[in-house]
N, C-alpha and C. Protein backbone atom coordinates (compact mmCIF):
# COMPACT_ATOMS: atom_id res chain seq x y z
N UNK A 1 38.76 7.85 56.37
CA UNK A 1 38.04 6.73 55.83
C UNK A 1 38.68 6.37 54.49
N UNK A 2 39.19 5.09 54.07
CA UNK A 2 39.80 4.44 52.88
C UNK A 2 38.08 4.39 51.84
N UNK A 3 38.99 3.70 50.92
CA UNK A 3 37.76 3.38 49.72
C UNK A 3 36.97 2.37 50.00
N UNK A 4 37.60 1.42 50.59
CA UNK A 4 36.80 0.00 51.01
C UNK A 4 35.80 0.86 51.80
N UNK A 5 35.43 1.27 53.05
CA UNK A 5 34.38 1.84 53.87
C UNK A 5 33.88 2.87 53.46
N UNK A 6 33.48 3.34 52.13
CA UNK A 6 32.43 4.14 51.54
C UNK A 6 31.19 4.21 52.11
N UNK A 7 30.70 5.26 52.10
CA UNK A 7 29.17 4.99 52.73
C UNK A 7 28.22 4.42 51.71
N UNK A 8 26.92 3.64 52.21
CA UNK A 8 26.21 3.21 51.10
C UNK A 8 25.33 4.55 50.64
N UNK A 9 25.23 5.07 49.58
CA UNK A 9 24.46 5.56 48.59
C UNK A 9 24.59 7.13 49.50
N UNK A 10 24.79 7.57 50.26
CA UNK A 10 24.72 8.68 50.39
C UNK A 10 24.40 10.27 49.78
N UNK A 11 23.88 10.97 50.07
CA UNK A 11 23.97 12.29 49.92
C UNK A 11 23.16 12.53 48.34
N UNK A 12 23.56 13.39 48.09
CA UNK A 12 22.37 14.03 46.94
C UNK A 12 22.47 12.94 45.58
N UNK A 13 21.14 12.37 45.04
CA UNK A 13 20.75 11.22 44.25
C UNK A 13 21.23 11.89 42.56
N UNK A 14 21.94 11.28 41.55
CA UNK A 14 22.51 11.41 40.88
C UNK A 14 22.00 12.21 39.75
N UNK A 15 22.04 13.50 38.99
CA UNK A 15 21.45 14.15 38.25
C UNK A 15 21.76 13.65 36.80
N UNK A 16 20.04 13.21 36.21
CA UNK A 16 19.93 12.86 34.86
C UNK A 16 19.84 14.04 34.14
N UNK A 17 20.43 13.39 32.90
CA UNK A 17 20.37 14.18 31.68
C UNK A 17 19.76 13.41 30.66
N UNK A 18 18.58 13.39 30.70
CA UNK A 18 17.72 12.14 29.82
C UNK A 18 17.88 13.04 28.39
N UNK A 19 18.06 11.48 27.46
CA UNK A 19 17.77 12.09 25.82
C UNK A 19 16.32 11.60 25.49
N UNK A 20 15.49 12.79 25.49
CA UNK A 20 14.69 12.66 24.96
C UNK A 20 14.01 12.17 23.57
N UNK A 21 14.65 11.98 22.82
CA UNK A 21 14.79 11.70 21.53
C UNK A 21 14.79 9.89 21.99
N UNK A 22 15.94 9.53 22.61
CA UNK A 22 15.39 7.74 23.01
C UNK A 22 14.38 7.67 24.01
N UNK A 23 13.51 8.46 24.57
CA UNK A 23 12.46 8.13 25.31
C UNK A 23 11.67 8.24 24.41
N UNK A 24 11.43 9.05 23.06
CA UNK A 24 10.07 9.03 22.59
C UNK A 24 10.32 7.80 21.62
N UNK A 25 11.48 7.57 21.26
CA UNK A 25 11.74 6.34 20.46
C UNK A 25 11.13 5.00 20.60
N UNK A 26 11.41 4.41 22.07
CA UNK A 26 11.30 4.32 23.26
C UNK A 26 9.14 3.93 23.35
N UNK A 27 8.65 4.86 23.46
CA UNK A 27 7.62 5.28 23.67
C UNK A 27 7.09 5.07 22.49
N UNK A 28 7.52 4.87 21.18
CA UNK A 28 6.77 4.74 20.03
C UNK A 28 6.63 3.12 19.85
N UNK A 29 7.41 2.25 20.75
CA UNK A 29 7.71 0.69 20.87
C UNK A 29 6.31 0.46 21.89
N UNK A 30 5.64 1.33 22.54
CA UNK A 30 5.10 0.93 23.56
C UNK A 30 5.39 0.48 24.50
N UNK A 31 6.91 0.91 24.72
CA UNK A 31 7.18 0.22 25.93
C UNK A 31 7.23 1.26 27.10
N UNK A 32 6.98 0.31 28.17
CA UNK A 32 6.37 0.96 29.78
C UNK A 32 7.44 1.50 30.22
N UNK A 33 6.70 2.60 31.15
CA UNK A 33 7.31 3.47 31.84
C UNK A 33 8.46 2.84 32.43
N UNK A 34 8.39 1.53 33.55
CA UNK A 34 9.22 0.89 33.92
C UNK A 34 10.05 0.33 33.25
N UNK A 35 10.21 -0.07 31.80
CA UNK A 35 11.16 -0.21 30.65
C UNK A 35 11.59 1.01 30.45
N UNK A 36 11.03 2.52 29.90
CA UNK A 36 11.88 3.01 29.42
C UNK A 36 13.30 3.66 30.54
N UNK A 37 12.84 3.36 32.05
CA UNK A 37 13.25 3.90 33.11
C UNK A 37 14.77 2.51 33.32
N UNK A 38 14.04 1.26 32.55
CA UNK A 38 15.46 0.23 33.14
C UNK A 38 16.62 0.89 32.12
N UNK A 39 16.01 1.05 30.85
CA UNK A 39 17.09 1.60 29.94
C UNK A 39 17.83 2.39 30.11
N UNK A 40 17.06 3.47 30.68
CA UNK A 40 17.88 4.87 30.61
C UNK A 40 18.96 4.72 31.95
N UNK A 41 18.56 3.62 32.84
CA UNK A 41 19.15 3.69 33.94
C UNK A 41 18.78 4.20 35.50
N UNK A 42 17.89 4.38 35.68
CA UNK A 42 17.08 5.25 36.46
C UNK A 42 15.93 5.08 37.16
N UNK A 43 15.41 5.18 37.93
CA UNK A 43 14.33 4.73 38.64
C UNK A 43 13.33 5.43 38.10
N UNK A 44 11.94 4.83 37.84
CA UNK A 44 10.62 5.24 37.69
C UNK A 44 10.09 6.35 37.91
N UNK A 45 10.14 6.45 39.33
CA UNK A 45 9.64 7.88 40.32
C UNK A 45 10.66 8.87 39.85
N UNK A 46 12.13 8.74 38.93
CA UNK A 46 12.89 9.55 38.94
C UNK A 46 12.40 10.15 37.08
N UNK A 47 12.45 9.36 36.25
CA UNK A 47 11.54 9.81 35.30
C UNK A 47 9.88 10.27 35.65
N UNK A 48 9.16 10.12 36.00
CA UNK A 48 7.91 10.67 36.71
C UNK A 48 8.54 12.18 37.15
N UNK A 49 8.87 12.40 37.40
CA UNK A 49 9.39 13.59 38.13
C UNK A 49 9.86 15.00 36.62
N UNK A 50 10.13 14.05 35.41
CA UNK A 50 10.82 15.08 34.66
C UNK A 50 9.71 15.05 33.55
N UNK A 51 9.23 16.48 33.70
CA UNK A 51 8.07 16.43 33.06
C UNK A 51 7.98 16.32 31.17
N UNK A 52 9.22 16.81 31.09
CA UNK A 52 9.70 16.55 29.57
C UNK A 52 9.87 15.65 29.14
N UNK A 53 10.24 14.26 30.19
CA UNK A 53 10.25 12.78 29.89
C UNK A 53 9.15 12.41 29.52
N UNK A 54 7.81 13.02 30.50
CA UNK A 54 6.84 12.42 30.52
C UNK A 54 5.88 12.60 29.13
N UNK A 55 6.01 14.06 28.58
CA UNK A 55 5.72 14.39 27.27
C UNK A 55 6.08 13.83 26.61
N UNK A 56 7.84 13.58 26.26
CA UNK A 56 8.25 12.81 25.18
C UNK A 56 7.52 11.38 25.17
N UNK A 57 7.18 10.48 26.15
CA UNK A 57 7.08 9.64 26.53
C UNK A 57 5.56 9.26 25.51
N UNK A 58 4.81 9.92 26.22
CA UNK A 58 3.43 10.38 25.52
C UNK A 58 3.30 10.71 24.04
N UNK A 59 3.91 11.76 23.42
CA UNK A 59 4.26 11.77 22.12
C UNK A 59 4.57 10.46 21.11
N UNK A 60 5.68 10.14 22.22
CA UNK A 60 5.92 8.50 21.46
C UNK A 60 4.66 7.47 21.23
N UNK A 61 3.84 7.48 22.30
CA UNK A 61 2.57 6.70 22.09
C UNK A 61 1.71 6.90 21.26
N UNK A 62 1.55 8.27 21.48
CA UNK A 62 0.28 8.91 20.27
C UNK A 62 1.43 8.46 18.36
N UNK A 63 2.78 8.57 18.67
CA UNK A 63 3.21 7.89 17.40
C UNK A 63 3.19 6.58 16.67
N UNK A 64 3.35 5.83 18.13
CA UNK A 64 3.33 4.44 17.89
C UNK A 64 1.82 3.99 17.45
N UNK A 65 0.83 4.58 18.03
CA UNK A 65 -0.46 4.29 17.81
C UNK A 65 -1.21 4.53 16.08
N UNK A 66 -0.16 5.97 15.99
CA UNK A 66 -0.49 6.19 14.41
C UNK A 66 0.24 5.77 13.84
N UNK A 67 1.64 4.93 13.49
CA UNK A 67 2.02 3.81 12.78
C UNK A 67 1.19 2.38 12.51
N UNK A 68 0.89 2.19 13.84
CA UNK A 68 -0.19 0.63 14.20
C UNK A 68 -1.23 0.93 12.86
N UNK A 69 -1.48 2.24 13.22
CA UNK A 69 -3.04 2.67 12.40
C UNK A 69 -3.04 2.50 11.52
N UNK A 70 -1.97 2.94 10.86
CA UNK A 70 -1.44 3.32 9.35
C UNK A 70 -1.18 1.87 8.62
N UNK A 71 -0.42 1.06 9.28
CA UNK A 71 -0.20 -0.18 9.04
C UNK A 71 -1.35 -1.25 8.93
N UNK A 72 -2.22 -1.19 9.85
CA UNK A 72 -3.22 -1.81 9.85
C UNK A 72 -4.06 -1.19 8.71
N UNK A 73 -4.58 -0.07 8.55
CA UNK A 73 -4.90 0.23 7.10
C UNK A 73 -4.82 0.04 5.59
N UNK A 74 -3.54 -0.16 6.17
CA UNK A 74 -2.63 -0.60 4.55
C UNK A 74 -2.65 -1.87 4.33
N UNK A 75 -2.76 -2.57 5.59
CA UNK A 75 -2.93 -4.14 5.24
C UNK A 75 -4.47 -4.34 5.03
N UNK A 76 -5.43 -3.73 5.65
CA UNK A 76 -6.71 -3.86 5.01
C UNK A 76 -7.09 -3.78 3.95
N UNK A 77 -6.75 -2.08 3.02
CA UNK A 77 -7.12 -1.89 2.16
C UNK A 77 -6.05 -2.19 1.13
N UNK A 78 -4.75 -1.90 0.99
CA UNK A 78 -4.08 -2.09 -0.08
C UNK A 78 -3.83 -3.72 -0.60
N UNK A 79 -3.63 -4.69 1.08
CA UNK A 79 -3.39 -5.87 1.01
C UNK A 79 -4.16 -6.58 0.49
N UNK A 80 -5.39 -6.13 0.90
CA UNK A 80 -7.02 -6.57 1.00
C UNK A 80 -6.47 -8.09 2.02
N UNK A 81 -6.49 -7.72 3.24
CA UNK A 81 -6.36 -8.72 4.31
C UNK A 81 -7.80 -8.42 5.17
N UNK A 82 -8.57 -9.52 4.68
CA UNK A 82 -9.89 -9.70 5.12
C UNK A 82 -10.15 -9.79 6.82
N UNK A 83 -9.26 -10.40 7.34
CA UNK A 83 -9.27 -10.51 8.90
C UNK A 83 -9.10 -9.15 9.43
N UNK A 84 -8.80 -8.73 8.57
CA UNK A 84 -8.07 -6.91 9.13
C UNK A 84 -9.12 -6.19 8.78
N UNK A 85 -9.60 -6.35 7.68
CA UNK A 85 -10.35 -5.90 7.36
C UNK A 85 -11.88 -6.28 8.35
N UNK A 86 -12.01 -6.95 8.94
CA UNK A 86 -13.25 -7.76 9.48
C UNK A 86 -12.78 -7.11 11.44
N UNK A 87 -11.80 -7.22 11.17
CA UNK A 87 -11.33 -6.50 12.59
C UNK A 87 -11.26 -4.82 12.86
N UNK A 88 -11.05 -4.29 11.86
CA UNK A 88 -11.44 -2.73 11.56
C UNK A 88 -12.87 -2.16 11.61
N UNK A 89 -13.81 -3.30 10.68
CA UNK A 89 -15.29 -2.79 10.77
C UNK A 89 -16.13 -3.16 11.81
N UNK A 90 -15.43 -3.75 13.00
CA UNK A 90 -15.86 -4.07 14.06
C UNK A 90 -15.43 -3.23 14.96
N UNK A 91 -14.81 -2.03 15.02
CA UNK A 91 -13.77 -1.83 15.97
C UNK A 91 -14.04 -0.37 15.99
N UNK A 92 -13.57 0.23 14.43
CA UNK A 92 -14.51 1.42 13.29
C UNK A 92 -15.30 1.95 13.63
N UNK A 93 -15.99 0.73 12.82
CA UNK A 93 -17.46 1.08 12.00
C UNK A 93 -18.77 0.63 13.24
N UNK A 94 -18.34 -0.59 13.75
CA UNK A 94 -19.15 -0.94 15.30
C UNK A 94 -20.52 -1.59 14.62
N UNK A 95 -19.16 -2.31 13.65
CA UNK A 95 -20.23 -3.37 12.81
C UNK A 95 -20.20 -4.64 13.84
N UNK A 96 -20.89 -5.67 13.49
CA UNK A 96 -20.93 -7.47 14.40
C UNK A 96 -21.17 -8.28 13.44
N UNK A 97 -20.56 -9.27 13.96
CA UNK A 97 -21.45 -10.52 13.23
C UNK A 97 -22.58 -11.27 14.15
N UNK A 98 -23.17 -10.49 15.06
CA UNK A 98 -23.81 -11.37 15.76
C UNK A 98 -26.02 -10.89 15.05
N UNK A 99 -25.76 -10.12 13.97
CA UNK A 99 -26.83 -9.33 13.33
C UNK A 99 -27.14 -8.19 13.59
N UNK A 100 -28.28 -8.42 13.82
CA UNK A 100 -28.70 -6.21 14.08
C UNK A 100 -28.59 -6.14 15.55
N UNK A 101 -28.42 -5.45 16.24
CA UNK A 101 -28.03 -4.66 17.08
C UNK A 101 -29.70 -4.16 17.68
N UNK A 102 -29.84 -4.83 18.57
CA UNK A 102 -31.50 -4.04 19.46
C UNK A 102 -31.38 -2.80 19.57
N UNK A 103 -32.18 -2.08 18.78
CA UNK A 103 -32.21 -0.73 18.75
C UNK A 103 -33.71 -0.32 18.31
N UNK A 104 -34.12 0.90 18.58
CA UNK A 104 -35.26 1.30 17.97
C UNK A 104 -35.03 1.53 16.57
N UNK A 105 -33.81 1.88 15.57
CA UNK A 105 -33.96 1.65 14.06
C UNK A 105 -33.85 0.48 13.70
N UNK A 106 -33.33 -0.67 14.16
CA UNK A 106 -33.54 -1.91 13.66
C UNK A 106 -34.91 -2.74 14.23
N UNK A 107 -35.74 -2.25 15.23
CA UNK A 107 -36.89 -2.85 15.72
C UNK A 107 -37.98 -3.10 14.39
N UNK A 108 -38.75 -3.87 13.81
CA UNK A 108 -39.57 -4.78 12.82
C UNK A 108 -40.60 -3.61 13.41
N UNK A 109 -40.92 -3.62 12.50
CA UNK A 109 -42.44 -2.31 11.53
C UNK A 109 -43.35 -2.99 12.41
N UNK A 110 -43.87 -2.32 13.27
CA UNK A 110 -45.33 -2.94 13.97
C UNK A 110 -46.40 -3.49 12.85
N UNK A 111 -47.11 -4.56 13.20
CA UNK A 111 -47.99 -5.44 12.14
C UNK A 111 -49.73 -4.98 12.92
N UNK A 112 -50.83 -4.91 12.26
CA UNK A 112 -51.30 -4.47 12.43
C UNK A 112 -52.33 -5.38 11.80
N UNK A 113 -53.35 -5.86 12.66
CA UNK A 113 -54.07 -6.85 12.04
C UNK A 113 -55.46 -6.84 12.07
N UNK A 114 -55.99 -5.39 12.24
CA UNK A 114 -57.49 -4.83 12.24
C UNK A 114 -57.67 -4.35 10.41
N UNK A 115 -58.72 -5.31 10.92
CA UNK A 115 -58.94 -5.05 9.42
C UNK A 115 -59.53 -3.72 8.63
N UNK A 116 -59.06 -3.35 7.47
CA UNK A 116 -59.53 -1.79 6.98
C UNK A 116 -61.10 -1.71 6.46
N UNK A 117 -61.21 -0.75 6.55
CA UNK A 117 -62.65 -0.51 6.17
C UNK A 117 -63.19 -1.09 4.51
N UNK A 118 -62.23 -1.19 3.78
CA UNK A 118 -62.73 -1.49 2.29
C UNK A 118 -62.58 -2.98 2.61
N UNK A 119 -61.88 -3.75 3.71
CA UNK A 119 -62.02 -5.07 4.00
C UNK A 119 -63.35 -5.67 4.08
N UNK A 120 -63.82 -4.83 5.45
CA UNK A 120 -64.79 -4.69 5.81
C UNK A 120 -66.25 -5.39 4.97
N UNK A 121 -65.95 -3.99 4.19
CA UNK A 121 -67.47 -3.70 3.05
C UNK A 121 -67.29 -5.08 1.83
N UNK A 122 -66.39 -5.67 1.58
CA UNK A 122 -65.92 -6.60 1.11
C UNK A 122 -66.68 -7.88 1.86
N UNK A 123 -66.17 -7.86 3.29
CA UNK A 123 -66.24 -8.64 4.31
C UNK A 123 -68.33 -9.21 4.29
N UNK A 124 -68.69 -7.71 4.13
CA UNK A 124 -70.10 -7.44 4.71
C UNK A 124 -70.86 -8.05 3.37
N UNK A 125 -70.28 -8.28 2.10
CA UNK A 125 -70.84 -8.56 0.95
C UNK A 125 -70.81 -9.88 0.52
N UNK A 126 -70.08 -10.04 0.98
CA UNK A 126 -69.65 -12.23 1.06
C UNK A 126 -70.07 -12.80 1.54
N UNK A 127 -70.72 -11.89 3.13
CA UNK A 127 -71.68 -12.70 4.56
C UNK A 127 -73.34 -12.55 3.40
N UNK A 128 -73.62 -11.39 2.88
CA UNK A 128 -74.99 -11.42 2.46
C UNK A 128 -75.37 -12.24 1.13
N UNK A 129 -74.15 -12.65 0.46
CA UNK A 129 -74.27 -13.58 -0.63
C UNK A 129 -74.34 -14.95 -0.21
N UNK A 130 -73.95 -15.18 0.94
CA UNK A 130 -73.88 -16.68 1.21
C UNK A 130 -74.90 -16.85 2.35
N UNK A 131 -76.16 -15.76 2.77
CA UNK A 131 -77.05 -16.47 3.17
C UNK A 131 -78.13 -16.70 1.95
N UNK A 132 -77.97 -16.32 1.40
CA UNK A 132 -79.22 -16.61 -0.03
C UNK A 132 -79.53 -17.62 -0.41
């Protein structure tokens, strides 16, 4: 058999040597599994498979997430960027702008409209003055 009639893809599938170091890089961008897999060259199911990819991969997220954090913080408080700030204590704090929140600590003080006994005797002394 010449070079022209190669077989297509044959025989045992090509062994990676992934750098982990650009997958968590990689992974700190947020970018998807299926991105970090076009980069490296490689099919999906073939990263899925390497469990050290999949850590690094993960690592990178939990990094990228605490940069976001960090950043968004700094623009809240150091910037004093009010939208950020208004988007944090909603998000946070599980503040609203829509008011209080139906709850039994925000429910209004029951009102109570029986009248008290010193009303009463009050009551009973005003009726006997004004039949006289």
């Amino acid at each position: 058999m010449d070079d022209t009639q190669s077989p297509k893809n044959k025989g045992r599938p090509k062994v990676y040597n992934f750098d982990y170091e650009q997958i968590q890089r990689l992974g700190e961008l947020m970018c998807s599994r299926r991105e970090i897999a076009h980069v490296l060259g490689c099919n999906v199911s073939t990263l899925k498979r390497d469990a050290k990819a999949l850590e690094s991969i993960e690592i990178g997220f939990s990094m990228g997430k605490i940069k976001l954090r960090r950043a968004l913080m700094r623009n809240a408080c150091e910037n004093m960027n009010a939208a950020v700030q208004i988007f944090l204590s909603k998000n946070l704090l599980g503040m609203s702008d829509q008011g209080m929140i139906d709850s039994t600590d925000n429910a209004p003080l029951p009102w109570n409209e029986a009248p008290t006994e010193e009303e009463d005797a009050v009551n009973e002394t005003t009726a006997d003055d004004s039949e006289r």
